[in-house]
PDB file of N, CA and C in Angstrom:
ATOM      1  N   UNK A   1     -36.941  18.004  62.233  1.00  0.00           N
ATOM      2  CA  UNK A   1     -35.605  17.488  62.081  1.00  0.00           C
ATOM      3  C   UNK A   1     -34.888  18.307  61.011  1.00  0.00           C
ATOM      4  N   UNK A   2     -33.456  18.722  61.171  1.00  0.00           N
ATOM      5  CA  UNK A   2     -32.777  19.549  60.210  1.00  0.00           C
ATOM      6  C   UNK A   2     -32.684  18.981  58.780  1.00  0.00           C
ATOM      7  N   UNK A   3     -32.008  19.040  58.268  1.00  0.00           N
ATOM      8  CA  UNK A   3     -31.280  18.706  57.183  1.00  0.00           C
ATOM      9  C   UNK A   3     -30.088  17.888  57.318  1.00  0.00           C
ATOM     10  N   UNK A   4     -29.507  18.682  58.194  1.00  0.00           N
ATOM     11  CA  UNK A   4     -28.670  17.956  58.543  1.00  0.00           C
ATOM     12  C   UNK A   4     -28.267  16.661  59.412  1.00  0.00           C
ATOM     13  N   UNK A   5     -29.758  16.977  60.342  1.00  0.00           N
ATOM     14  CA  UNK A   5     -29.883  15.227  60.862  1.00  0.00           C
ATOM     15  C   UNK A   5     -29.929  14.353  59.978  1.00  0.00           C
ATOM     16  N   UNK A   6     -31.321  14.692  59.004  1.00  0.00           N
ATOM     17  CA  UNK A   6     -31.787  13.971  57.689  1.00  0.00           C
ATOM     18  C   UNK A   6     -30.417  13.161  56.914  1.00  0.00           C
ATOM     19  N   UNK A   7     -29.414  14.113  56.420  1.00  0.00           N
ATOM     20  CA  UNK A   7     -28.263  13.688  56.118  1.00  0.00           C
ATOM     21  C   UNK A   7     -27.193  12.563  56.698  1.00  0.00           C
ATOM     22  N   UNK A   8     -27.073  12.547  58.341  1.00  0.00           N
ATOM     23  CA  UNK A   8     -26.415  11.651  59.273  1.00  0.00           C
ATOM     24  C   UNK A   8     -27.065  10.652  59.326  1.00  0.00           C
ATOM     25  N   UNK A   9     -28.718  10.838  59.148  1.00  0.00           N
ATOM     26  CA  UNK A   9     -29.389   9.106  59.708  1.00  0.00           C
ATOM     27  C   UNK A   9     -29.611   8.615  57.835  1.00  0.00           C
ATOM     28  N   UNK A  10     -29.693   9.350  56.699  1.00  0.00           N
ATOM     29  CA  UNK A  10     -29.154   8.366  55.762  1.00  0.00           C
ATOM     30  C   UNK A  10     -28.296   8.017  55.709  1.00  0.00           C
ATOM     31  N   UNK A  11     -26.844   8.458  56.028  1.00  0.00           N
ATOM     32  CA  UNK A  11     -25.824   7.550  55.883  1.00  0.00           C
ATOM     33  C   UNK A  11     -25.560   6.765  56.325  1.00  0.00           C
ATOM     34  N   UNK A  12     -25.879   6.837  57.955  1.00  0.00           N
ATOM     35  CA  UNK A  12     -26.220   5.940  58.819  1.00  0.00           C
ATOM     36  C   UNK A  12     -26.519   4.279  58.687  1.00  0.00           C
ATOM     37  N   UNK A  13     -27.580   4.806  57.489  1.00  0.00           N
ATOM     38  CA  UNK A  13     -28.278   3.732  57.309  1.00  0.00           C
ATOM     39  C   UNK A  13     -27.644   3.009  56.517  1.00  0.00           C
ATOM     40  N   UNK A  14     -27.146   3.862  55.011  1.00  0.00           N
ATOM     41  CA  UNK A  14     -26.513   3.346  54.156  1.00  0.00           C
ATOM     42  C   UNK A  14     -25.674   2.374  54.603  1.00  0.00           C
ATOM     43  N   UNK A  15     -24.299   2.940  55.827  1.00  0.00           N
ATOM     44  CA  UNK A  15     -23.249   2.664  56.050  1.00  0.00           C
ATOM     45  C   UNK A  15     -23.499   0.804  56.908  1.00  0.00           C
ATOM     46  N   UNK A  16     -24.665   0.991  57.913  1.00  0.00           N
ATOM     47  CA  UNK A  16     -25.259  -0.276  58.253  1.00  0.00           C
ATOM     48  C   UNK A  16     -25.628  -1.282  56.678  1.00  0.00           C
ATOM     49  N   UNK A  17     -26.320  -0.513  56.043  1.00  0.00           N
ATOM     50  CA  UNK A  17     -26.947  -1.365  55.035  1.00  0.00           C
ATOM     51  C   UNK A  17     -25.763  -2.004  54.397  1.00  0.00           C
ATOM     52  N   UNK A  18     -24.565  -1.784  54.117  1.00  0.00           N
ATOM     53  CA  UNK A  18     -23.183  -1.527  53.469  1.00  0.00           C
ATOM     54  C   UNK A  18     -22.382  -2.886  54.026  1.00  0.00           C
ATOM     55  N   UNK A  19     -22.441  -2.677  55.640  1.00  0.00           N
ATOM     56  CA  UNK A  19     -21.445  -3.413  56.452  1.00  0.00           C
ATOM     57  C   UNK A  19     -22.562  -4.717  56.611  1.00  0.00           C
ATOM     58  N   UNK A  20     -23.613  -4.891  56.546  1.00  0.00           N
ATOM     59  CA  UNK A  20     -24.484  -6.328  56.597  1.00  0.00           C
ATOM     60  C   UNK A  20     -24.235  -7.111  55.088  1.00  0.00           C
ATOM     61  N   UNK A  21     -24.213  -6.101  54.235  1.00  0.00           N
ATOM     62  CA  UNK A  21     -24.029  -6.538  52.634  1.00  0.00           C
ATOM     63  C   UNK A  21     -23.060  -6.931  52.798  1.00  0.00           C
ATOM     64  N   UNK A  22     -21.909  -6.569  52.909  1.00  0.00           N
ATOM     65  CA  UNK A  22     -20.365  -6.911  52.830  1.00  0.00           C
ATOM     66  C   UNK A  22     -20.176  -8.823  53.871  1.00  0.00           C
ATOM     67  N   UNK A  23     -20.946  -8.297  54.983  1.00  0.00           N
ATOM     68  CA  UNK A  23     -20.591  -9.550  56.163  1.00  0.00           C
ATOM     69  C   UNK A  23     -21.835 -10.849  55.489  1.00  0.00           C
ATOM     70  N   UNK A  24     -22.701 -10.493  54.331  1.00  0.00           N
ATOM     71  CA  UNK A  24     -23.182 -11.516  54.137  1.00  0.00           C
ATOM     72  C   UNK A  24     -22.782 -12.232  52.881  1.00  0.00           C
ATOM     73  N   UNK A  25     -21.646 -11.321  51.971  1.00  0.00           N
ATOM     74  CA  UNK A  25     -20.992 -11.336  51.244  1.00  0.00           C
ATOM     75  C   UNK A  25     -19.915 -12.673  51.176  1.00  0.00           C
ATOM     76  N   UNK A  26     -18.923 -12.037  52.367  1.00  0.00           N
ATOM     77  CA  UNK A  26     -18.072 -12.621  53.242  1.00  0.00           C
ATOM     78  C   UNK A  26     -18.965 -13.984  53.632  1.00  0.00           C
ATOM     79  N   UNK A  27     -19.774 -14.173  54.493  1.00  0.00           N
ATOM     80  CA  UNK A  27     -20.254 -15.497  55.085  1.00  0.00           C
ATOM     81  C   UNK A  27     -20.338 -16.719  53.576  1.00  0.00           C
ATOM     82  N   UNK A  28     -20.909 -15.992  52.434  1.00  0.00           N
ATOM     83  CA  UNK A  28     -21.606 -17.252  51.953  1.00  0.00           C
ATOM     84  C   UNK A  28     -19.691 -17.580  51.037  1.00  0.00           C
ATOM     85  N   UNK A  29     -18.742 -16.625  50.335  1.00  0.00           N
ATOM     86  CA  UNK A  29     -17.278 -16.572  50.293  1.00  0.00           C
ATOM     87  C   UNK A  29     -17.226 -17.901  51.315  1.00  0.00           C
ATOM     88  N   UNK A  30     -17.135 -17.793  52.671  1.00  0.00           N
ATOM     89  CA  UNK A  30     -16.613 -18.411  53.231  1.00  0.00           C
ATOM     90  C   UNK A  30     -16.900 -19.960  53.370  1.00  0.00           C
ATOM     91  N   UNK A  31     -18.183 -19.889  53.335  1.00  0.00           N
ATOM     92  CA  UNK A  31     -19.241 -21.133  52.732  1.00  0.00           C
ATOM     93  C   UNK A  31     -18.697 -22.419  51.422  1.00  0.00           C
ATOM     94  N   UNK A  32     -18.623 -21.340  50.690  1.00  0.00           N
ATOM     95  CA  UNK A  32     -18.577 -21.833  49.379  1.00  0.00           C
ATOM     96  C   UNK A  32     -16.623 -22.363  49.597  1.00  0.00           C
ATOM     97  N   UNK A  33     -16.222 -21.570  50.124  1.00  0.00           N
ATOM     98  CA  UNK A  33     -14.315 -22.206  50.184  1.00  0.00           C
ATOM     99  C   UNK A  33     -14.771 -23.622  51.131  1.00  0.00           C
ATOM    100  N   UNK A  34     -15.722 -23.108  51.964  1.00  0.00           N
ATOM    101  CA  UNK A  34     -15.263 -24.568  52.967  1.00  0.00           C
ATOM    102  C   UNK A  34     -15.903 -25.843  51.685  1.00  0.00           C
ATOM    103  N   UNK A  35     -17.112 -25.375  51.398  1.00  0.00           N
ATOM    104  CA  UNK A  35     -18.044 -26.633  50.374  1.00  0.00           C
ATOM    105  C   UNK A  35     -16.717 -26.918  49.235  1.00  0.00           C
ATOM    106  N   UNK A  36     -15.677 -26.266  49.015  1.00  0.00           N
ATOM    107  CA  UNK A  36     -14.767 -26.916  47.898  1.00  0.00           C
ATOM    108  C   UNK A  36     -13.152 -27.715  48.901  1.00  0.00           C
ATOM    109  N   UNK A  37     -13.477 -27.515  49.992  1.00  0.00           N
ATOM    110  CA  UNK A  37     -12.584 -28.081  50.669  1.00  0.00           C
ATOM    111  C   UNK A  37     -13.269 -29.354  51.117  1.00  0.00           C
ATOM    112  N   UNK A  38     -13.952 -29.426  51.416  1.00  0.00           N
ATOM    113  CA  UNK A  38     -15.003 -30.858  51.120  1.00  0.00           C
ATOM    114  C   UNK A  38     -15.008 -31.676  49.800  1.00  0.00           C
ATOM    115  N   UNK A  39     -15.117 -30.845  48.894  1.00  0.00           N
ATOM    116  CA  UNK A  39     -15.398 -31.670  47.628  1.00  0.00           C
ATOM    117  C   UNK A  39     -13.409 -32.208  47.291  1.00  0.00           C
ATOM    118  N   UNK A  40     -12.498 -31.649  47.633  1.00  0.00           N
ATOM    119  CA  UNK A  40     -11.352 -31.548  47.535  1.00  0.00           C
ATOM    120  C   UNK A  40     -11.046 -32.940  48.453  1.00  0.00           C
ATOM    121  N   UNK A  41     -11.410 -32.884  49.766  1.00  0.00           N
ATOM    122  CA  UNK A  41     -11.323 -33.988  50.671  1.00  0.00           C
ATOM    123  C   UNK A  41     -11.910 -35.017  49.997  1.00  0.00           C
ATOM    124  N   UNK A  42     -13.006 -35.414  49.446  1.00  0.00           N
ATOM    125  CA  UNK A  42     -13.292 -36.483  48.890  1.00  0.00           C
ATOM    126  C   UNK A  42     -12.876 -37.114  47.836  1.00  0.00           C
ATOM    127  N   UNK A  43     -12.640 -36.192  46.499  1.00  0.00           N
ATOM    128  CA  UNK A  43     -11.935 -36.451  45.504  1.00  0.00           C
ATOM    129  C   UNK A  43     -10.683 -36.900  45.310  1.00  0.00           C
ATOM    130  N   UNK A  44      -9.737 -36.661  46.704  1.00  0.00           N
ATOM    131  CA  UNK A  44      -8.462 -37.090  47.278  1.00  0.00           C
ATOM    132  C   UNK A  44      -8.728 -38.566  47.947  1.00  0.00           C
ATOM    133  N   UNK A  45      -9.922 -38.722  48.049  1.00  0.00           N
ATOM    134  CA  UNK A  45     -10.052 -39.715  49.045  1.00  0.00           C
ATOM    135  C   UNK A  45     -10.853 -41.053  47.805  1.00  0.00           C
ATOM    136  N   UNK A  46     -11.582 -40.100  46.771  1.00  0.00           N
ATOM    137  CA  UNK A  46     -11.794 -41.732  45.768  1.00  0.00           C
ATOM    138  C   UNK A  46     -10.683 -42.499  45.225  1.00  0.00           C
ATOM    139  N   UNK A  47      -9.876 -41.440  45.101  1.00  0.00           N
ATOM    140  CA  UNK A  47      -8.782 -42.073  44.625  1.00  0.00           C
ATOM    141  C   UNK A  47      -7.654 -42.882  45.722  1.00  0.00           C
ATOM    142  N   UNK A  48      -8.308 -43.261  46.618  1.00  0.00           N
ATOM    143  CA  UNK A  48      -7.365 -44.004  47.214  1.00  0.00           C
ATOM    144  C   UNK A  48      -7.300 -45.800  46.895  1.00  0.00           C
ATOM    145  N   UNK A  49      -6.359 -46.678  46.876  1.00  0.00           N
ATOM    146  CA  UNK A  49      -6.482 -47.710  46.895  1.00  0.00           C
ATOM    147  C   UNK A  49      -7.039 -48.670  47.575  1.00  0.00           C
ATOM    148  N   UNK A  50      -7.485 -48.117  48.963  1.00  0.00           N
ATOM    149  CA  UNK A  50      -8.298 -48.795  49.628  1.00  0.00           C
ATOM    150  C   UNK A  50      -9.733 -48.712  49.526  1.00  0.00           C
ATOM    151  N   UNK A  51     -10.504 -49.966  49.042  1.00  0.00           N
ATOM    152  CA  UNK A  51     -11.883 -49.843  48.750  1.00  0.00           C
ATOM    153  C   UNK A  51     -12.711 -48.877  49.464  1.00  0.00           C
ATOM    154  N   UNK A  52     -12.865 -49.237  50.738  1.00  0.00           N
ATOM    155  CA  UNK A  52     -13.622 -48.254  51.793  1.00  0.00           C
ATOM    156  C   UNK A  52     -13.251 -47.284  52.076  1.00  0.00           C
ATOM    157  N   UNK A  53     -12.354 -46.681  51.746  1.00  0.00           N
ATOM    158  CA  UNK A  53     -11.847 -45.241  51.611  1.00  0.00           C
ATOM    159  C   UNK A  53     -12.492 -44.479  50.375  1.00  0.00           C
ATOM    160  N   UNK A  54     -11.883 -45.128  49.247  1.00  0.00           N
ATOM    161  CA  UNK A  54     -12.700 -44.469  47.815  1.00  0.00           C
ATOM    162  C   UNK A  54     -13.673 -44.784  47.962  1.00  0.00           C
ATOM    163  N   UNK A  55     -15.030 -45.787  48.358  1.00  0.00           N
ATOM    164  CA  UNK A  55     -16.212 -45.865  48.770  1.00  0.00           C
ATOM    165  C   UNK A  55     -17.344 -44.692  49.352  1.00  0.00           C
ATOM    166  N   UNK A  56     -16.220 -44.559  50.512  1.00  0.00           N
ATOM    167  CA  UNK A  56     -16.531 -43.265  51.368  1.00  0.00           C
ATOM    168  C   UNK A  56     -16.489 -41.891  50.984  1.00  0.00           C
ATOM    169  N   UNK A  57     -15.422 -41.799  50.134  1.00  0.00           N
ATOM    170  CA  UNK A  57     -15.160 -40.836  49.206  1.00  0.00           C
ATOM    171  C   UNK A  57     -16.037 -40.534  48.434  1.00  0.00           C
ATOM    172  N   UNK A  58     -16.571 -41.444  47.837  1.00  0.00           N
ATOM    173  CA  UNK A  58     -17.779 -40.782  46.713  1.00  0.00           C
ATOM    174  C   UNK A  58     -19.107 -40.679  47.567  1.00  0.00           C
ATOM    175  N   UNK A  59     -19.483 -41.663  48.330  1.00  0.00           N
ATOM    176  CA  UNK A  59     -20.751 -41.291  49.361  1.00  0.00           C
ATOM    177  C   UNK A  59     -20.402 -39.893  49.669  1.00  0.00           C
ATOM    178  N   UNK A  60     -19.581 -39.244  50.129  1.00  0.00           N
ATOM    179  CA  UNK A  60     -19.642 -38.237  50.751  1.00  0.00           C
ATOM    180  C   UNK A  60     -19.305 -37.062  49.614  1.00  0.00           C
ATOM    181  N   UNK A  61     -18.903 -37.455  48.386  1.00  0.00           N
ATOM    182  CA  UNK A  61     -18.612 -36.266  47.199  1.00  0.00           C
ATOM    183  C   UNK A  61     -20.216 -36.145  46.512  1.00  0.00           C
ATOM    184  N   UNK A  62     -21.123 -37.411  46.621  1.00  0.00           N
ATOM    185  CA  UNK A  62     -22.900 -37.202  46.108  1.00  0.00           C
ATOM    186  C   UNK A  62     -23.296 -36.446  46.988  1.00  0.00           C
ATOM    187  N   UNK A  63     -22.869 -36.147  48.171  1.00  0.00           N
ATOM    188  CA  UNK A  63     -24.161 -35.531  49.736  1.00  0.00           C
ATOM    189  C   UNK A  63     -23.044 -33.971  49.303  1.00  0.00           C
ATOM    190  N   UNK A  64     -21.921 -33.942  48.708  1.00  0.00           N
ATOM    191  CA  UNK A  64     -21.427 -32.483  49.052  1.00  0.00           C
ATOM    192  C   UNK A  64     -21.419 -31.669  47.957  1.00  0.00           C
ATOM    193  N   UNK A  65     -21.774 -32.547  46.554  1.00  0.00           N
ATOM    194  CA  UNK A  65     -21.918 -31.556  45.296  1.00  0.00           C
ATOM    195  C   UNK A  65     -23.302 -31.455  45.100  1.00  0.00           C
ATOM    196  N   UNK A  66     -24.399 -31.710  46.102  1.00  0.00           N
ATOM    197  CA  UNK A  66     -25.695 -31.308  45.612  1.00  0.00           C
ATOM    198  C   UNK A  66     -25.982 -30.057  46.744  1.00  0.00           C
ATOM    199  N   UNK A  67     -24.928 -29.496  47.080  1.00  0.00           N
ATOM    200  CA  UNK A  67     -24.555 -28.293  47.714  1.00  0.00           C
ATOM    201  C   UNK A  67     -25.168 -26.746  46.822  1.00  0.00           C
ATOM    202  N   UNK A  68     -26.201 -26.019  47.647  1.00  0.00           N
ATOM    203  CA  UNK A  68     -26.511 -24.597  46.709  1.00  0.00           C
ATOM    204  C   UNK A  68     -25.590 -23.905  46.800  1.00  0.00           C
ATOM    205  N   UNK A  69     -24.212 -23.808  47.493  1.00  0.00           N
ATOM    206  CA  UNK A  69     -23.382 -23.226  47.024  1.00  0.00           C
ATOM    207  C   UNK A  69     -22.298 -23.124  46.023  1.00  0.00           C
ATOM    208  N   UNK A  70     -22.806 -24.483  45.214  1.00  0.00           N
ATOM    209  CA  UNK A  70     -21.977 -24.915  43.887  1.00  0.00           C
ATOM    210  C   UNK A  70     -22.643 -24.374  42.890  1.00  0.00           C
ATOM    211  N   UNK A  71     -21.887 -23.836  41.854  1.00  0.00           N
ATOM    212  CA  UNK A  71     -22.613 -23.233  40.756  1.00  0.00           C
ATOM    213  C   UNK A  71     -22.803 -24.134  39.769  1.00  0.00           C
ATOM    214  N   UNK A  72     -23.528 -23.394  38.475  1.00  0.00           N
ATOM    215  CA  UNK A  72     -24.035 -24.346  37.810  1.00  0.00           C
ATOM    216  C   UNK A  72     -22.643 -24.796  36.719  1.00  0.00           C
ATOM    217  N   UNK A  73     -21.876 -23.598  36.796  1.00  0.00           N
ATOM    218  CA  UNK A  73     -20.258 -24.147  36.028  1.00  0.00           C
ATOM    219  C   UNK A  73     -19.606 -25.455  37.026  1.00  0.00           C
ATOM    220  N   UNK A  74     -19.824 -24.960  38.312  1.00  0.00           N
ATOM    221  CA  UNK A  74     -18.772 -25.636  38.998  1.00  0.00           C
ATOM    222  C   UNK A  74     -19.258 -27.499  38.798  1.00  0.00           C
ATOM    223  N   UNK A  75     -21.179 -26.957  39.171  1.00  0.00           N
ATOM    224  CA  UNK A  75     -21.447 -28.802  38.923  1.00  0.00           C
ATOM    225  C   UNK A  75     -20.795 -29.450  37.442  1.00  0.00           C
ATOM    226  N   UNK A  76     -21.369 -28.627  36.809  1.00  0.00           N
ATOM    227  CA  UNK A  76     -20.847 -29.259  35.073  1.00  0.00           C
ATOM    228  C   UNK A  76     -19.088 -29.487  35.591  1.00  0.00           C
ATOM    229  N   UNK A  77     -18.525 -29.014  36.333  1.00  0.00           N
ATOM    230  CA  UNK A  77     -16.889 -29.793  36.221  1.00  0.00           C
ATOM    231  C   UNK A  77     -16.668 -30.976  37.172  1.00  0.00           C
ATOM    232  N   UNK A  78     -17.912 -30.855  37.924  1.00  0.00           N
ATOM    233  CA  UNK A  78     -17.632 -31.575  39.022  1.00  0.00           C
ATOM    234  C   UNK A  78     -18.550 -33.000  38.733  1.00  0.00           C
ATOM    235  N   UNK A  79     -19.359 -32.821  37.524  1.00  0.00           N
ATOM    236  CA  UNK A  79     -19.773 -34.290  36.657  1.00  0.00           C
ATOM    237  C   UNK A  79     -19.170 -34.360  36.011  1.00  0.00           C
ATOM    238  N   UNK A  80     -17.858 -33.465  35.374  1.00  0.00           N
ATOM    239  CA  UNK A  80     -17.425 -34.077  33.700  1.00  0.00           C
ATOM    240  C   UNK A  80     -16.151 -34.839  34.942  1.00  0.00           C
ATOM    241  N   UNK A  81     -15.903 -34.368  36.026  1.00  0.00           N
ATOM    242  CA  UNK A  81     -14.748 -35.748  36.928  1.00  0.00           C
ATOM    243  C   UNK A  81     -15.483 -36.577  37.324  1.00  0.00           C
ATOM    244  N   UNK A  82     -16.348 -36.827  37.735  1.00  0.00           N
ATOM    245  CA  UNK A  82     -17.292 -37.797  38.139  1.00  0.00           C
ATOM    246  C   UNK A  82     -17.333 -38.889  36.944  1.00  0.00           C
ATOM    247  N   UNK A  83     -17.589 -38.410  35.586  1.00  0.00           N
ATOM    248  CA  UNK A  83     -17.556 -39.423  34.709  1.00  0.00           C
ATOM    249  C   UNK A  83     -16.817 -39.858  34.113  1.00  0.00           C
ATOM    250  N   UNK A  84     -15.290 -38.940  34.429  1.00  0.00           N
ATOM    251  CA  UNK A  84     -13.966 -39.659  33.794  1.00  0.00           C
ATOM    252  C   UNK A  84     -13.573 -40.714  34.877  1.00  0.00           C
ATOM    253  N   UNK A  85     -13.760 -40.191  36.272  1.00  0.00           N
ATOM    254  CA  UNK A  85     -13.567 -41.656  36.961  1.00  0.00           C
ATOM    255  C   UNK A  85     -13.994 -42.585  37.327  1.00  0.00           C
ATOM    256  N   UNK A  86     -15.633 -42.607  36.988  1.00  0.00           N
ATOM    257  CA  UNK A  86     -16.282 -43.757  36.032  1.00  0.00           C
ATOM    258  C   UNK A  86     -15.982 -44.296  35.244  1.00  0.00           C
ATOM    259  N   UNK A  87     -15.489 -43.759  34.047  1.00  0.00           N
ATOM    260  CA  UNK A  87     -14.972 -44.289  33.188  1.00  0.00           C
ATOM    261  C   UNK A  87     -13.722 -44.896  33.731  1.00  0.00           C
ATOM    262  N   UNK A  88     -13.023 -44.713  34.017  1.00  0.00           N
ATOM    263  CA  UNK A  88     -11.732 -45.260  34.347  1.00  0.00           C
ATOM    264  C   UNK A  88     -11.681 -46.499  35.205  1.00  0.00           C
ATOM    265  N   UNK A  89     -12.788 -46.165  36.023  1.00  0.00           N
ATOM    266  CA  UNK A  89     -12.736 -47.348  37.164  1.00  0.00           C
ATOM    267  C   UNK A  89     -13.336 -48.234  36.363  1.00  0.00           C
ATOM    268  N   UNK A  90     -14.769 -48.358  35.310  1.00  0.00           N
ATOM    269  CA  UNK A  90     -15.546 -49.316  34.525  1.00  0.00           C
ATOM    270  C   UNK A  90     -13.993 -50.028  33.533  1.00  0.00           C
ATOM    271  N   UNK A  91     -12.899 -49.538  33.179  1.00  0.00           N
ATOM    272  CA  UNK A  91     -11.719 -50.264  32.462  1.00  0.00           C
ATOM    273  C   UNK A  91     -11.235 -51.254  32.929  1.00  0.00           C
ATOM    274  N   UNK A  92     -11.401 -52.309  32.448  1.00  0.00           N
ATOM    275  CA  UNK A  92     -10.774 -53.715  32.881  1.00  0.00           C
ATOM    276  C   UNK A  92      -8.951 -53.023  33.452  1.00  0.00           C
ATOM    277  N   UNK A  93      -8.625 -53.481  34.097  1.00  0.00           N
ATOM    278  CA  UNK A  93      -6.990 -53.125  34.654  1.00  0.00           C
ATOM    279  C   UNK A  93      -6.147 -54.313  33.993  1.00  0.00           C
ATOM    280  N   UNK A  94      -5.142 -54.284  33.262  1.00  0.00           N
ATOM    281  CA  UNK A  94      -3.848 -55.247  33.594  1.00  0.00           C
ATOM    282  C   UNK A  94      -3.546 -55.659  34.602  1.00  0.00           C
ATOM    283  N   UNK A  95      -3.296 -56.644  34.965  1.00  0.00           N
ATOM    284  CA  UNK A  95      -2.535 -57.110  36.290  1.00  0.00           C
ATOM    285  C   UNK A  95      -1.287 -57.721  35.730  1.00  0.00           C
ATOM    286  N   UNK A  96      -1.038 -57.593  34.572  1.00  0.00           N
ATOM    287  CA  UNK A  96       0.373 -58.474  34.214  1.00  0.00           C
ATOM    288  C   UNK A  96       0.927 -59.763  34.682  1.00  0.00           C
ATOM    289  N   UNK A  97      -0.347 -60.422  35.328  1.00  0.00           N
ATOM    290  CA  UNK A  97      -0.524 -61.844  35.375  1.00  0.00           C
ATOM    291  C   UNK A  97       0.458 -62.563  34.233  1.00  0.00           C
ATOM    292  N   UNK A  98       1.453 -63.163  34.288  1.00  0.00           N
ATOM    293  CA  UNK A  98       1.846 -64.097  33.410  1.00  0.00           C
ATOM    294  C   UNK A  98       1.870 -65.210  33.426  1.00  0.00           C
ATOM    295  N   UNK A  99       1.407 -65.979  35.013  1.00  0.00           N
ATOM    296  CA  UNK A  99       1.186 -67.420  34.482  1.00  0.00           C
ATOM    297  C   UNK A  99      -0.109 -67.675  33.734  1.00  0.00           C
ATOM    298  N   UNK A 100      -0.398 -69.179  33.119  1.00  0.00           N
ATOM    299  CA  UNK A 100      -1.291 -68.846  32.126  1.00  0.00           C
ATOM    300  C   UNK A 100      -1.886 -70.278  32.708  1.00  0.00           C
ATOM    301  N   UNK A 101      -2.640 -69.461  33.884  1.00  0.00           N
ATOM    302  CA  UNK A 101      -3.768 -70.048  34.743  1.00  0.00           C
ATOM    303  C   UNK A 101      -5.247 -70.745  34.125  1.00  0.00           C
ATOM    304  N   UNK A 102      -5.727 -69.527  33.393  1.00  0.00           N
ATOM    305  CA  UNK A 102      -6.738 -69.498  33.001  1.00  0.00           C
ATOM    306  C   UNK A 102      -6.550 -69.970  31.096  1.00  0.00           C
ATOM    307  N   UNK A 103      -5.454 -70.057  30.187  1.00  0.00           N
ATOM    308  CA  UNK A 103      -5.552 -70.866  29.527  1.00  0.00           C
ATOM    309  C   UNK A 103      -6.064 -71.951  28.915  1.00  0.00           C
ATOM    310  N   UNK A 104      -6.278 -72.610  27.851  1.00  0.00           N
ATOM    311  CA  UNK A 104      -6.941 -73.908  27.937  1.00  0.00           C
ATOM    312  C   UNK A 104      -5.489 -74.947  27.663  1.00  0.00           C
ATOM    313  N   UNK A 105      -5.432 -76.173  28.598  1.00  0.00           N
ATOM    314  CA  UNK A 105      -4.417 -76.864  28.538  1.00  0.00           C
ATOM    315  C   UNK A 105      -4.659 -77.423  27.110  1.00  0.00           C
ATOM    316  N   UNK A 106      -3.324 -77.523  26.450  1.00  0.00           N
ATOM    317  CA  UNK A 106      -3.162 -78.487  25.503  1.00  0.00           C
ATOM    318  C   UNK A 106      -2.562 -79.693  25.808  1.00  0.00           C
ATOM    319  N   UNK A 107      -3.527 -80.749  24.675  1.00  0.00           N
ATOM    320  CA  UNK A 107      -3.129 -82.288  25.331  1.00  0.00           C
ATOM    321  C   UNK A 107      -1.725 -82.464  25.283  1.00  0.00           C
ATOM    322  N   UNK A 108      -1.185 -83.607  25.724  1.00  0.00           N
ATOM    323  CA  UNK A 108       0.375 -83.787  25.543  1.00  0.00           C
ATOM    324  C   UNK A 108      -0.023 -84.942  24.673  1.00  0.00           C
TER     325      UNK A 108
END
């Protein structure tokens, strides 16, 4: 074989080796956008006012952030929201209730 074959079937190879790198590059890119469009869908969805909606929302934000395509930055942001809206939801709410239902009557 010449030299110059030698030369065409390394690049050859390179250029294959190159375009599989790049397309596996691309696949897990593409992976990882869809796994934050998921986590995006749910996080939109705890916060809804309807119980079984935000319910569903977090069932499905535990099954999509234990995802290997989340990094180890991305989990640390994606527990420090997890525990602010824990926290938030564990806060007693106002309801600005003003009759005074629950009071203790005073005698007349």
């Amino acid at each position: 074989m010449s030299a110059q074959a030698w030369v065409t079937l390394t690049v050859g190879v390179l250029a294959v080796v190159g375009v599989a790198f790049t397309v596996r590059q691309r696949t897990i890119a593409d992976k990882r956008s869809q796994a934050w469009q998921r986590i995006t869908w749910c996080l939109d969805h705890t916060l809804s006012d309807k119980d079984d909606e935000a319910e569903l929302g977090w069932d499905v934000y535990a099954t999509v952030t234990d995802s290997p395509l989340i990094t180890a930055t991305e989990r640390d942001v994606l527990r420090a929201v997890s525990n602010r809206s824990a926290r938030a939801l564990a806060q007693v709410k106002e309801t600005g209730d003003t009759d005074n239902w629950n009071d203790p009557q005073e005698p007349q």
